[in-house]
N, C-alpha and C. Protein backbone atom coordinates (compact mmCIF):
# COMPACT_ATOMS: atom_id res chain seq x y z
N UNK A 1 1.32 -11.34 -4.17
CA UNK A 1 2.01 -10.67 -3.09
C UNK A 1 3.43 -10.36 -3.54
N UNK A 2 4.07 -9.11 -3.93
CA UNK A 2 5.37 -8.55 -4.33
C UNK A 2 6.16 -8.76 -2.47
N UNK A 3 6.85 -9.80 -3.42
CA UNK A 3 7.73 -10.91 -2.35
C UNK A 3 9.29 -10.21 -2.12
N UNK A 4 9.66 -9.37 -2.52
CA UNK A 4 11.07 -9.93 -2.84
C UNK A 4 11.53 -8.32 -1.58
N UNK A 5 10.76 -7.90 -0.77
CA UNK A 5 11.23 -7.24 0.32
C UNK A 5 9.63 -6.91 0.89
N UNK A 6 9.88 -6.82 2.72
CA UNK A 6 9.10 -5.77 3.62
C UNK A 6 8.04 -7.22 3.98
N UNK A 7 7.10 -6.58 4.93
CA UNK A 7 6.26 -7.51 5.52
C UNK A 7 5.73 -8.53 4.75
N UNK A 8 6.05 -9.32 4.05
CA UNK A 8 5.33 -10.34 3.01
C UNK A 8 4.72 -11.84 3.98
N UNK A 9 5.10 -11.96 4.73
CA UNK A 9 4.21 -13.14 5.46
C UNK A 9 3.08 -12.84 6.18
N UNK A 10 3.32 -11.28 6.79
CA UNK A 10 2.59 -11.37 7.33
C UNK A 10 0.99 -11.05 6.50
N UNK A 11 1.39 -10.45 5.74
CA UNK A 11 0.35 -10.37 4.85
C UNK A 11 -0.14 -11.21 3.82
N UNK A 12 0.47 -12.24 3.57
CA UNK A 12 -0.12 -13.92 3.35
C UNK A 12 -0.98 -14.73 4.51
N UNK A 13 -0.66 -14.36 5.62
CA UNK A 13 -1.55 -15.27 6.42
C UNK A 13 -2.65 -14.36 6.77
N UNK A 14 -3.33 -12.83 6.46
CA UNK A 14 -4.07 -12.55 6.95
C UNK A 14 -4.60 -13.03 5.16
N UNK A 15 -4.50 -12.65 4.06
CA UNK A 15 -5.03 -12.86 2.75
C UNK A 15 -5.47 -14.44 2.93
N UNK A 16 -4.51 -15.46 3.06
CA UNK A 16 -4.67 -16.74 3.41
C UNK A 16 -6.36 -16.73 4.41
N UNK A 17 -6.22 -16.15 5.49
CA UNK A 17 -7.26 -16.29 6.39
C UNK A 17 -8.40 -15.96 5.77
N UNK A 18 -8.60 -14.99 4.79
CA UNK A 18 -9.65 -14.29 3.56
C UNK A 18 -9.95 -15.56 2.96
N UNK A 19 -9.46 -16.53 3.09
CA UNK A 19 -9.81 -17.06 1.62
C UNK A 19 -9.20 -17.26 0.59
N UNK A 20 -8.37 -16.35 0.08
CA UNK A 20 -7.94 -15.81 -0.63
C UNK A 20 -6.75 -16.63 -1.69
N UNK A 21 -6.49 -17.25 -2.66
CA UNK A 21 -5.07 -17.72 -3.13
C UNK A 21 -4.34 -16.72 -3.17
N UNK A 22 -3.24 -17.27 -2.23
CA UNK A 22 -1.90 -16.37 -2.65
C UNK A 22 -0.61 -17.28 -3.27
N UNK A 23 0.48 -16.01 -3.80
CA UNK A 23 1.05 -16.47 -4.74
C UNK A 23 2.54 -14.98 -4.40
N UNK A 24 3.36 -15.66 -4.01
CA UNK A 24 4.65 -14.80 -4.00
C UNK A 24 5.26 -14.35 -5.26
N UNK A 25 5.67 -13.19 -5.15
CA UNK A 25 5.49 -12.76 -6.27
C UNK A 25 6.63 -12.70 -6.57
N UNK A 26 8.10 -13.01 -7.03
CA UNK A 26 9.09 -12.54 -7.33
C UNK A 26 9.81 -12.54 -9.11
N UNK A 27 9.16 -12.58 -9.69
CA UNK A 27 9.45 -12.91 -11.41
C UNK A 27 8.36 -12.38 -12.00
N UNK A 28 8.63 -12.46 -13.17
CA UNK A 28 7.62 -11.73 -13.95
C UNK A 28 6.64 -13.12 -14.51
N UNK A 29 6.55 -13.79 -14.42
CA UNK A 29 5.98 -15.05 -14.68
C UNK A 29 5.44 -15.47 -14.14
N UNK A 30 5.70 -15.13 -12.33
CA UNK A 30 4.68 -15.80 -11.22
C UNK A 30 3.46 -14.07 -11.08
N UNK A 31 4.40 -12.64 -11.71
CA UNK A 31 3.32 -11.77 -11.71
C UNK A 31 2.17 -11.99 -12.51
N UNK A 32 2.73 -12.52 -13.63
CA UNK A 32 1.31 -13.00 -15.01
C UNK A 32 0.01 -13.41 -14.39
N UNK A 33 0.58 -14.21 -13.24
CA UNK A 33 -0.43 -15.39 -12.39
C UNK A 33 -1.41 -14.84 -12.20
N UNK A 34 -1.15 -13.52 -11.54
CA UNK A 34 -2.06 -12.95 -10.53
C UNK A 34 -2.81 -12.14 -10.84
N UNK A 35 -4.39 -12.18 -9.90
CA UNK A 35 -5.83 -11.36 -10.53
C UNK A 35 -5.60 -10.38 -9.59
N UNK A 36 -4.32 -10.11 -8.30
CA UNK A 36 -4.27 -8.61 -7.91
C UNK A 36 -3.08 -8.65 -6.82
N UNK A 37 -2.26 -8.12 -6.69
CA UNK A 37 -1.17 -7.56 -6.23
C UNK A 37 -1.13 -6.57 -4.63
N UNK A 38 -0.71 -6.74 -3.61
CA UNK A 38 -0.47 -6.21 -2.38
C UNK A 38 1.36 -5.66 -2.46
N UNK A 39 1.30 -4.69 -2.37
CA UNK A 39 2.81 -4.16 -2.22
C UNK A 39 2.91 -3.91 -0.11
N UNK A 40 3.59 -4.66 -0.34
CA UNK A 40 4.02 -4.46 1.75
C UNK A 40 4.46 -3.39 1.98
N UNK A 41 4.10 -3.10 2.71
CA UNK A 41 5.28 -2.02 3.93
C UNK A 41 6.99 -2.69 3.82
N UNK A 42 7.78 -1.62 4.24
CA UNK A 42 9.22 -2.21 3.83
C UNK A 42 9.97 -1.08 3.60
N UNK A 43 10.96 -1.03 3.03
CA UNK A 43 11.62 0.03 2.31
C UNK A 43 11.16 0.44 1.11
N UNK A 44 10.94 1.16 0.47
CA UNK A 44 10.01 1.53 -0.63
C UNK A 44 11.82 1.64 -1.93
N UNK A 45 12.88 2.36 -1.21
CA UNK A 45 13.74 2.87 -2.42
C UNK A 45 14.26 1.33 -2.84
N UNK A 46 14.67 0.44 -1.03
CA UNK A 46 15.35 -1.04 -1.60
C UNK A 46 13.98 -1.50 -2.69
N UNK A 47 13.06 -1.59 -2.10
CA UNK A 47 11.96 -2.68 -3.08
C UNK A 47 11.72 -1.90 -4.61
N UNK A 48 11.73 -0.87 -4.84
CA UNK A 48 11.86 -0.23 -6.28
C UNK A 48 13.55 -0.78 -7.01
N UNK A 49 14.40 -1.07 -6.21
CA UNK A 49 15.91 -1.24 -6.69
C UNK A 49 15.60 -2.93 -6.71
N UNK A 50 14.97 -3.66 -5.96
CA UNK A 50 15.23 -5.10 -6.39
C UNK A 50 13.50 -5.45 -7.77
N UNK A 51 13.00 -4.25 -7.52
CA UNK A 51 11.89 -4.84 -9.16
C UNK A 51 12.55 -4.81 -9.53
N UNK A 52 13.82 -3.78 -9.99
CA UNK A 52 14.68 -3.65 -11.38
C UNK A 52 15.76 -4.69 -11.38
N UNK A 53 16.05 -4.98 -10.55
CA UNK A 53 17.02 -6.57 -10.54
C UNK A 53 16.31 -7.39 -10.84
N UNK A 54 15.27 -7.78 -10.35
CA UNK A 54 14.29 -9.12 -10.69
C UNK A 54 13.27 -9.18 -12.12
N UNK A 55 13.63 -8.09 -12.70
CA UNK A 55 13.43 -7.52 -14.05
C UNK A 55 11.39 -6.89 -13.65
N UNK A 56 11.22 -6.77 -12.64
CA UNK A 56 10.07 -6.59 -12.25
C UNK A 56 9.41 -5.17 -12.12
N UNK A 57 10.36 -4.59 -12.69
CA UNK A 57 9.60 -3.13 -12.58
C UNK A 57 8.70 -2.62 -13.70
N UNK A 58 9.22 -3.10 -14.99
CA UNK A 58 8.50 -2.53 -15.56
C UNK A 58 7.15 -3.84 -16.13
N UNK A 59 7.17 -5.04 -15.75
CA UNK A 59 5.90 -5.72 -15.57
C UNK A 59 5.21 -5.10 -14.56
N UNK A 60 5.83 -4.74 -13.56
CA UNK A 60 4.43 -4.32 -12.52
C UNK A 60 3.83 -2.76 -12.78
N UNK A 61 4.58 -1.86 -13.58
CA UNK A 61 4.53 -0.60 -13.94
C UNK A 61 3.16 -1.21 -14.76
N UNK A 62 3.95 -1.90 -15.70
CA UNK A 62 2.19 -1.98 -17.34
C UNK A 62 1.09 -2.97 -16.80
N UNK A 63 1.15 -3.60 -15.51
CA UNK A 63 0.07 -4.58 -14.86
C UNK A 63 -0.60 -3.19 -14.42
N UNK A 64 -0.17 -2.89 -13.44
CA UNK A 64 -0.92 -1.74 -12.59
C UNK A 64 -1.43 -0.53 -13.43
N UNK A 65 -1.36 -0.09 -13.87
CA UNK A 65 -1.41 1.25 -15.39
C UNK A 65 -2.61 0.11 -16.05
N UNK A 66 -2.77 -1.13 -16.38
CA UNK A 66 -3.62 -2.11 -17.20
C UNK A 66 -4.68 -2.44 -16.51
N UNK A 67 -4.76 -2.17 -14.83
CA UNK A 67 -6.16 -2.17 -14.45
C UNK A 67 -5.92 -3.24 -13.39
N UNK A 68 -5.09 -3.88 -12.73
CA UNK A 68 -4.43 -4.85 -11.76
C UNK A 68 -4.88 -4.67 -10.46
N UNK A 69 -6.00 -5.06 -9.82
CA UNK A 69 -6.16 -4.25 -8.39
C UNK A 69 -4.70 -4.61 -7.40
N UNK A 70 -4.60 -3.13 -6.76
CA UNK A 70 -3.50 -3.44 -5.94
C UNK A 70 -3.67 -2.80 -5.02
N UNK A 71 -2.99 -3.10 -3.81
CA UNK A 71 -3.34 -2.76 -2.47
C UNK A 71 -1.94 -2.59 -1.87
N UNK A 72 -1.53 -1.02 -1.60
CA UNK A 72 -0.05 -0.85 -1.17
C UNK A 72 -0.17 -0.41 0.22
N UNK A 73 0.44 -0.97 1.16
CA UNK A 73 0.83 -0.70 3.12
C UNK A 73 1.84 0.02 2.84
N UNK A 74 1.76 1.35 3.30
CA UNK A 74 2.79 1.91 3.99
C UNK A 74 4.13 2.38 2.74
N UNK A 75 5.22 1.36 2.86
CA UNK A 75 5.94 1.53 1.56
C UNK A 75 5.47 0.98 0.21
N UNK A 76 4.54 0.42 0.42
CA UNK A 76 3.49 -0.09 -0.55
C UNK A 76 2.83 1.19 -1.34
N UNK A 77 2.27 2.17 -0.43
CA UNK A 77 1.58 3.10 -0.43
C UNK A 77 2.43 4.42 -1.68
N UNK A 78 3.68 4.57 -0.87
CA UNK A 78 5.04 5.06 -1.92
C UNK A 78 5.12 4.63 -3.42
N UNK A 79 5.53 3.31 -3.29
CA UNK A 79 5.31 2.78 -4.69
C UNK A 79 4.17 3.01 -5.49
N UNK A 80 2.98 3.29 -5.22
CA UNK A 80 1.79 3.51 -6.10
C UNK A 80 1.58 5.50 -6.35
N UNK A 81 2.41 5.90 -5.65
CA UNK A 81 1.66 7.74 -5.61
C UNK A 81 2.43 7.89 -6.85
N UNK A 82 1.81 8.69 -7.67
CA UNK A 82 2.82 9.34 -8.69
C UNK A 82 3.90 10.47 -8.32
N UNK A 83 3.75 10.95 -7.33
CA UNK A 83 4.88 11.64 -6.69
C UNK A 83 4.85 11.50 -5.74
N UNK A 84 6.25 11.75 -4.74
CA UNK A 84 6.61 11.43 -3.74
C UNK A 84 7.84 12.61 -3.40
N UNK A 85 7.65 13.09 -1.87
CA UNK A 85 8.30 14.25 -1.03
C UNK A 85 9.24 13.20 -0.36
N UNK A 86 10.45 14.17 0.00
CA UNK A 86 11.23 13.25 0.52
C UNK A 86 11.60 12.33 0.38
N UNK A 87 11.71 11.76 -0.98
CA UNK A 87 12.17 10.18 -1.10
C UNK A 87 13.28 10.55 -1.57
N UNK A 88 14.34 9.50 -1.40
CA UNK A 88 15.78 9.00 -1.95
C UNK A 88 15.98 9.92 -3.40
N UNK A 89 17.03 10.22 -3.61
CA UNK A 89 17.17 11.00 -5.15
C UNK A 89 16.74 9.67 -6.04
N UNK A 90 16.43 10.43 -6.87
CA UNK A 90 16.08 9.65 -7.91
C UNK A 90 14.96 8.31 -7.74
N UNK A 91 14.24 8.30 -7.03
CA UNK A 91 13.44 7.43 -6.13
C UNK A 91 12.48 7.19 -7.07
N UNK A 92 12.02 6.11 -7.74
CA UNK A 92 11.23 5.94 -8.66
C UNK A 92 9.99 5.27 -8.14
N UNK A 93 8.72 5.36 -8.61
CA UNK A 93 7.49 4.37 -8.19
C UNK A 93 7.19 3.72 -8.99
N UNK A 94 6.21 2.70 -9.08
CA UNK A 94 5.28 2.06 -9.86
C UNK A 94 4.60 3.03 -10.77
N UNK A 95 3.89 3.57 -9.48
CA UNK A 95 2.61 4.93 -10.04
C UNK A 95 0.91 4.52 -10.13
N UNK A 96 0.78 5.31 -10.64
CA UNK A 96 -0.63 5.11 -11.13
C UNK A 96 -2.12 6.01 -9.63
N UNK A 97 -1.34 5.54 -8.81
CA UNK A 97 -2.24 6.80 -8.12
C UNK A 97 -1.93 8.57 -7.97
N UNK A 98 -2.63 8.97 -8.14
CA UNK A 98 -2.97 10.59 -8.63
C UNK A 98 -2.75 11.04 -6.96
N UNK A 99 -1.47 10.85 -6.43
CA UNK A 99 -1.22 11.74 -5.37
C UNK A 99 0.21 11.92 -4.98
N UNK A 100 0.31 12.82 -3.97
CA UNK A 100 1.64 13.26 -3.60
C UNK A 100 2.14 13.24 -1.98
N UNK A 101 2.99 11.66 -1.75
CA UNK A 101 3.01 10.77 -0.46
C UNK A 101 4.25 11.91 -0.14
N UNK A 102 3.89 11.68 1.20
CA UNK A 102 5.20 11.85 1.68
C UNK A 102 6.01 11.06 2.35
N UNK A 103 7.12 10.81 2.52
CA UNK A 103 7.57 9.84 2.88
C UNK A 103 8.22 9.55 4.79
N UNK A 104 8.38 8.93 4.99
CA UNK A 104 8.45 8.88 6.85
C UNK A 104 7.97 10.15 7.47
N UNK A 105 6.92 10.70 6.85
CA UNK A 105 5.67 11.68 7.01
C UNK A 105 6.08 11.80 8.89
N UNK A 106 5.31 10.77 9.28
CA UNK A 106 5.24 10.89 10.80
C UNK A 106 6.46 11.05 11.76
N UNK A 107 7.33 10.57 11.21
CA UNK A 107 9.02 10.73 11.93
C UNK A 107 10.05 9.55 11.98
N UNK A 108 10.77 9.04 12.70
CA UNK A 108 11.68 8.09 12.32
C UNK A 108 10.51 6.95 13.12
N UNK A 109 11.50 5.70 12.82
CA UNK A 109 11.16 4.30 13.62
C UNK A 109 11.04 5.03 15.41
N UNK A 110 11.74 5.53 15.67
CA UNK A 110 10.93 5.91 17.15
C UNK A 110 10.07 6.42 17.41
N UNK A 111 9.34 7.04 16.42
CA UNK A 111 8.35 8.03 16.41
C UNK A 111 6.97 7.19 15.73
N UNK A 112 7.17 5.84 15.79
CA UNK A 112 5.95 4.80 15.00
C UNK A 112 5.17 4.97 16.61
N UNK A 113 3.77 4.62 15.95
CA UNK A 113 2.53 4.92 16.82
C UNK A 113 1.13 3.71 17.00
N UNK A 114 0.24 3.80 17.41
CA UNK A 114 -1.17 3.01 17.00
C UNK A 114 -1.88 4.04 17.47
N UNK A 115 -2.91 4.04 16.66
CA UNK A 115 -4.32 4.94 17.14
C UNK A 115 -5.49 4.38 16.10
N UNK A 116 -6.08 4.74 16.17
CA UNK A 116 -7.59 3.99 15.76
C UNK A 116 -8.38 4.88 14.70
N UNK A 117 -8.50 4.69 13.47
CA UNK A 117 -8.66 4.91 12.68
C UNK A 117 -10.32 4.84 11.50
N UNK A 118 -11.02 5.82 11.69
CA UNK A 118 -12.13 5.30 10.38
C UNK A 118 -11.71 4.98 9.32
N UNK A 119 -12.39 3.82 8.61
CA UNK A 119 -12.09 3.89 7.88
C UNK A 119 -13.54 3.94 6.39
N UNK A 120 -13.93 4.11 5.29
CA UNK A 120 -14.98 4.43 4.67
C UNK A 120 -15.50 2.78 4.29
N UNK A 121 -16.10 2.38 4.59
CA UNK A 121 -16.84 1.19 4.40
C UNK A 121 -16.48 0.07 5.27
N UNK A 122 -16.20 0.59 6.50
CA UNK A 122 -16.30 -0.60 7.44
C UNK A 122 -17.13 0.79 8.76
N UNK A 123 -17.31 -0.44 9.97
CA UNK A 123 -18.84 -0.01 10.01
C UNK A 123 -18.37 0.76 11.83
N UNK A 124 -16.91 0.14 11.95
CA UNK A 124 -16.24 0.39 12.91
C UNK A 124 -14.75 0.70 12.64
N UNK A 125 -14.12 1.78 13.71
CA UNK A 125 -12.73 1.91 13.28
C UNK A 125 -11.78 0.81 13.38
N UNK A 126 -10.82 1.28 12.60
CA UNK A 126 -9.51 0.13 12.74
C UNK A 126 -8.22 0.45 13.94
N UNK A 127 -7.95 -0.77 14.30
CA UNK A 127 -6.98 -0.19 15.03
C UNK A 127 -5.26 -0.26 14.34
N UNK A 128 -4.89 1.08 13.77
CA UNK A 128 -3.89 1.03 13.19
C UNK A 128 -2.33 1.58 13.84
N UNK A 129 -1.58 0.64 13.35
CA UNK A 129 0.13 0.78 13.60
C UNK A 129 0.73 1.39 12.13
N UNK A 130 0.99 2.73 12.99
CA UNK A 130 2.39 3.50 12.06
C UNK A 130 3.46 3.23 12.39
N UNK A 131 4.30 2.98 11.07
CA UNK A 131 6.05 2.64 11.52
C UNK A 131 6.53 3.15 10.61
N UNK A 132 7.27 4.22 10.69
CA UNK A 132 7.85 5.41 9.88
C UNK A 132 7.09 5.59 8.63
N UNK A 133 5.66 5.49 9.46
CA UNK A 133 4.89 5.87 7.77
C UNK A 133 4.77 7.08 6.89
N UNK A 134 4.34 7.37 5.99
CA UNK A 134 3.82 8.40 4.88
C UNK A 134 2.75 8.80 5.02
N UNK A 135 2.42 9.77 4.83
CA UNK A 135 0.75 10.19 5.04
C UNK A 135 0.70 11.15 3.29
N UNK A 136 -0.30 11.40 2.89
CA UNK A 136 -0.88 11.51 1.34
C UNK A 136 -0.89 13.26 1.61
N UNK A 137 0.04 13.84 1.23
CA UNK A 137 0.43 15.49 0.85
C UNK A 137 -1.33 15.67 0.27
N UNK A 138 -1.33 15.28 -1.04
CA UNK A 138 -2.24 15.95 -2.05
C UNK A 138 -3.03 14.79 -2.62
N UNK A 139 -3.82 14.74 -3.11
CA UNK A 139 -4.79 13.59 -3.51
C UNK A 139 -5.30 14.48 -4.72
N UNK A 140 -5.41 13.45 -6.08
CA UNK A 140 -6.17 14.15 -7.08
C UNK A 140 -7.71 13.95 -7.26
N UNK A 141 -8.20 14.73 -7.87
CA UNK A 141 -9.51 14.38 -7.74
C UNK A 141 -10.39 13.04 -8.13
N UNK A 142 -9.89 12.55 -8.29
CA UNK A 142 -10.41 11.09 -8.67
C UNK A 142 -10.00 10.14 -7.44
N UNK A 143 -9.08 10.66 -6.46
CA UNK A 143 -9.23 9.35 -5.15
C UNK A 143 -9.62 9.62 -4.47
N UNK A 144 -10.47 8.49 -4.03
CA UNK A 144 -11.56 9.08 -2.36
C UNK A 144 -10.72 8.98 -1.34
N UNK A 145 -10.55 9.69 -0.42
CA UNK A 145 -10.12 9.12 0.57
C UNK A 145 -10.53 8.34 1.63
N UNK A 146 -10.17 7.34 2.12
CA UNK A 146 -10.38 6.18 2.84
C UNK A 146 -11.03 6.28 4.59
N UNK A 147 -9.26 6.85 4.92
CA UNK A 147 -9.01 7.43 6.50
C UNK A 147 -8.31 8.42 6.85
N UNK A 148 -8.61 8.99 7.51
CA UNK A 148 -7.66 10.57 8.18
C UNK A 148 -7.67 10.48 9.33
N UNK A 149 -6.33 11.20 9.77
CA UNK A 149 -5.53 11.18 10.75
C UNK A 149 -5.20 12.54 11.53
N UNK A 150 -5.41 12.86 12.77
CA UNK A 150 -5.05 14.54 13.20
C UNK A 150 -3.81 14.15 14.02
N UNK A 151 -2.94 14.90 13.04
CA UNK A 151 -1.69 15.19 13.60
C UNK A 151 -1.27 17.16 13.80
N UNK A 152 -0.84 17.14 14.72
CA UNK A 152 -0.76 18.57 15.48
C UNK A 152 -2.32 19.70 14.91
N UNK A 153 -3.48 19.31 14.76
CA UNK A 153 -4.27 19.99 14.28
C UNK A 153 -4.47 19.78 13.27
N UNK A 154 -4.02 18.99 12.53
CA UNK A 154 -4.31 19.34 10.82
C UNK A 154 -4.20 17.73 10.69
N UNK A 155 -5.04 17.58 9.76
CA UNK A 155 -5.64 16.44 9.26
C UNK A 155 -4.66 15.46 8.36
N UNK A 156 -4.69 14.51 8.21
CA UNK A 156 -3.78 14.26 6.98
C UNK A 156 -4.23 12.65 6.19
N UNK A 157 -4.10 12.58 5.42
CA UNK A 157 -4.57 11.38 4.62
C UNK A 157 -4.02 10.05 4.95
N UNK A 158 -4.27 9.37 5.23
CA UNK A 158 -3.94 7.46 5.90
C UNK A 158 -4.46 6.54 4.81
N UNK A 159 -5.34 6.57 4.15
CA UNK A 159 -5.98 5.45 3.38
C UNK A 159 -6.75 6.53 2.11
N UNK A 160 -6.80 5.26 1.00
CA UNK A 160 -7.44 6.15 -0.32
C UNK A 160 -7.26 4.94 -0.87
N UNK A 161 -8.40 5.02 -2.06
CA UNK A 161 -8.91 4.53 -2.77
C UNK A 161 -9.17 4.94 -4.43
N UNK A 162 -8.66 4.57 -5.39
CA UNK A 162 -8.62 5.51 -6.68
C UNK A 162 -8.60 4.02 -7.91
N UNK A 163 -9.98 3.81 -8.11
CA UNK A 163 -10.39 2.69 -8.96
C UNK A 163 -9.98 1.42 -8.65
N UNK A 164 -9.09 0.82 -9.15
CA UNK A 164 -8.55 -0.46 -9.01
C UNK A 164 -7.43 -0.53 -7.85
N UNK A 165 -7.10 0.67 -6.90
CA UNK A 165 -6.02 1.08 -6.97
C UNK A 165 -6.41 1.49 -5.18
N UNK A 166 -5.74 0.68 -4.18
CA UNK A 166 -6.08 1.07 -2.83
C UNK A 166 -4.79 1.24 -1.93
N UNK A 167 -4.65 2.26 -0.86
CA UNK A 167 -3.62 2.30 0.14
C UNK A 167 -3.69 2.94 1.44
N UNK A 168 -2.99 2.34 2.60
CA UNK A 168 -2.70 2.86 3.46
C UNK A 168 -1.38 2.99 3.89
N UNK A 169 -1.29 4.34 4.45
CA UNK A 169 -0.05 4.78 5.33
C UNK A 169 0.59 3.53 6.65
N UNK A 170 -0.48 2.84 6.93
CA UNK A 170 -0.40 2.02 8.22
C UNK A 170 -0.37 0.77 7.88
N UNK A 171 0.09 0.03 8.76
CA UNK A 171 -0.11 -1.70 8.81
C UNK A 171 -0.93 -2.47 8.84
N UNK A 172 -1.64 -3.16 8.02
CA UNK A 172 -3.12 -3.62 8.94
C UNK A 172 -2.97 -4.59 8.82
N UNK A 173 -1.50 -5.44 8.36
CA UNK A 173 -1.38 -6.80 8.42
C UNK A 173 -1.42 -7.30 9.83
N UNK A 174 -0.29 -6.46 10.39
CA UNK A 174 0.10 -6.62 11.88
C UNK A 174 -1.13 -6.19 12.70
N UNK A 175 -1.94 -5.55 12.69
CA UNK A 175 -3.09 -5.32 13.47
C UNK A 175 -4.30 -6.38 13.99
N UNK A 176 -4.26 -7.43 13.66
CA UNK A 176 -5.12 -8.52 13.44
C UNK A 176 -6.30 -8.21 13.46
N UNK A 177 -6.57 -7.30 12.45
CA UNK A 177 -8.14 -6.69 12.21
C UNK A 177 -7.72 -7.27 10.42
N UNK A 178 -8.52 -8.01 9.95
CA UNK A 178 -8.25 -8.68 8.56
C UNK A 178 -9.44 -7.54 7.62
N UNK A 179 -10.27 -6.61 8.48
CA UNK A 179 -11.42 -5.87 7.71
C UNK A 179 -10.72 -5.27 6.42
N UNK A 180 -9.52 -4.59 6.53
CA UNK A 180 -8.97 -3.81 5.74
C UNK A 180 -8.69 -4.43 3.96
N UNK A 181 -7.81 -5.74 4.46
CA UNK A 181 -7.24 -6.48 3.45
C UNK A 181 -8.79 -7.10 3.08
N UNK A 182 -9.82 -7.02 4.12
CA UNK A 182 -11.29 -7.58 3.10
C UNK A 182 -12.03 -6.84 2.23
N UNK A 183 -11.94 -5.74 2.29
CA UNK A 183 -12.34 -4.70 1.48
C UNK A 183 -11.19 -4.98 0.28
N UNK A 184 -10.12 -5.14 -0.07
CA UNK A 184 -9.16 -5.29 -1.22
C UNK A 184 -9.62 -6.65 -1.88
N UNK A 185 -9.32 -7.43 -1.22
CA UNK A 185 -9.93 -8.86 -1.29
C UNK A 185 -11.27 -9.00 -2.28
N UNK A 186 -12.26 -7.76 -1.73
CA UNK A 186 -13.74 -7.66 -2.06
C UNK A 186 -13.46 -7.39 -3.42
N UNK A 187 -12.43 -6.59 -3.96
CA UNK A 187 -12.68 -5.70 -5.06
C UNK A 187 -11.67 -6.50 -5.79
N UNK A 188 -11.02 -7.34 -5.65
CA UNK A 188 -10.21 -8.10 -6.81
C UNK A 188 -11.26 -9.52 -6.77
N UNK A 189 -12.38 -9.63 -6.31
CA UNK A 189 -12.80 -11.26 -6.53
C UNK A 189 -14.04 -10.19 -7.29
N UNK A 190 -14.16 -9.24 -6.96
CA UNK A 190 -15.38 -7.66 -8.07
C UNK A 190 -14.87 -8.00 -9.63
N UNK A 191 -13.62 -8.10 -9.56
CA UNK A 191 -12.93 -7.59 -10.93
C UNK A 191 -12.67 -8.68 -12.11
């Protein structure tokens, strides 16, 4: 769990509830540890500016690029697109997913929402919370997409999936639906 900004507890006690060992992530030594990585929701430009203080950017750059399943919420979601609209100048990611996020997509913190969401391998929708989320511009051909969203008529991307490599625009820590983080869960105990 990349500890060092944005929802990080709450997304230990739903992983915790999985089953799951968790392990806070803030050094490059406690990253070694780990068989797969959750990037939180949060600020996406602060949490790219404290990897590089915590010397953590470019371990999590060659983990993730090396096949690391990871699972990014929201500003989580930012950090993994290889490009990104609207972000901070010079706004750097992790990378490794083949798309183009946009960033507080839906509108400011007043403009955060819930609505209910399909999602592709669960058998019922989720009920999801946006909070100044991103929604997925462009997707390359290699990520499935997950869940979609109709905003003013037109559709837009919420969740995707691209090998080792999973995200949503929304919260599903805070949702107390744990289905989401079980599907991630599924595919790092796969790997």
């Amino acid at each position: 769990m990349f500890a060092l900004q944005g929802d990080v507890r709450e997304h230990l006690y739903v992983l915790e509830r999985l089953g799951a060992r968790t392990l806070s992530v803030r050094r490059p030594e406690e990253l070694a540890q780990c068989d797969g990585l959750v990037l939180p929701g949060g600020e996406s430009t602060t949490m790219a500016k404290l990897a590089v203080t915590f010397e953590l950017f470019e371990p999590l750059r060659d983990r993730i690029a090396g096949g690391m399943p990871t699972f990014g919420t929201c500003a989580g979601m930012i950090l993994l697109a290889d490009r990104v609209l609207d972000g901070a100048e010079g706004q750097e990611t992790f990378g490794g997913l083949d798309a183009t996020v946009r960033r507080n997509a839906f509108g400011r913190q007043v403009d955060s929402f819930e609505g209910d969401v399909d999602i592709a391998g669960l058998d019922e929708s989720v009920h999801a919370i946006f909070i100044r989320a991103p929604w997925i511009e462009e997707a390359g051909d290699r990520v499935e997409v997950l869940g979609e969203v109709e905003v003013a008529g037109t559709t837009k991307i919420v969740g995707v999936r691209q090998g080792h490599l999973m995200a949503t625009s929304f919260h599903p820590e805070v949702g107390g639906d744990d289905r989401v983080h079980g599907l991630f869960v599924e595919q790092v105990r796969r790997t």
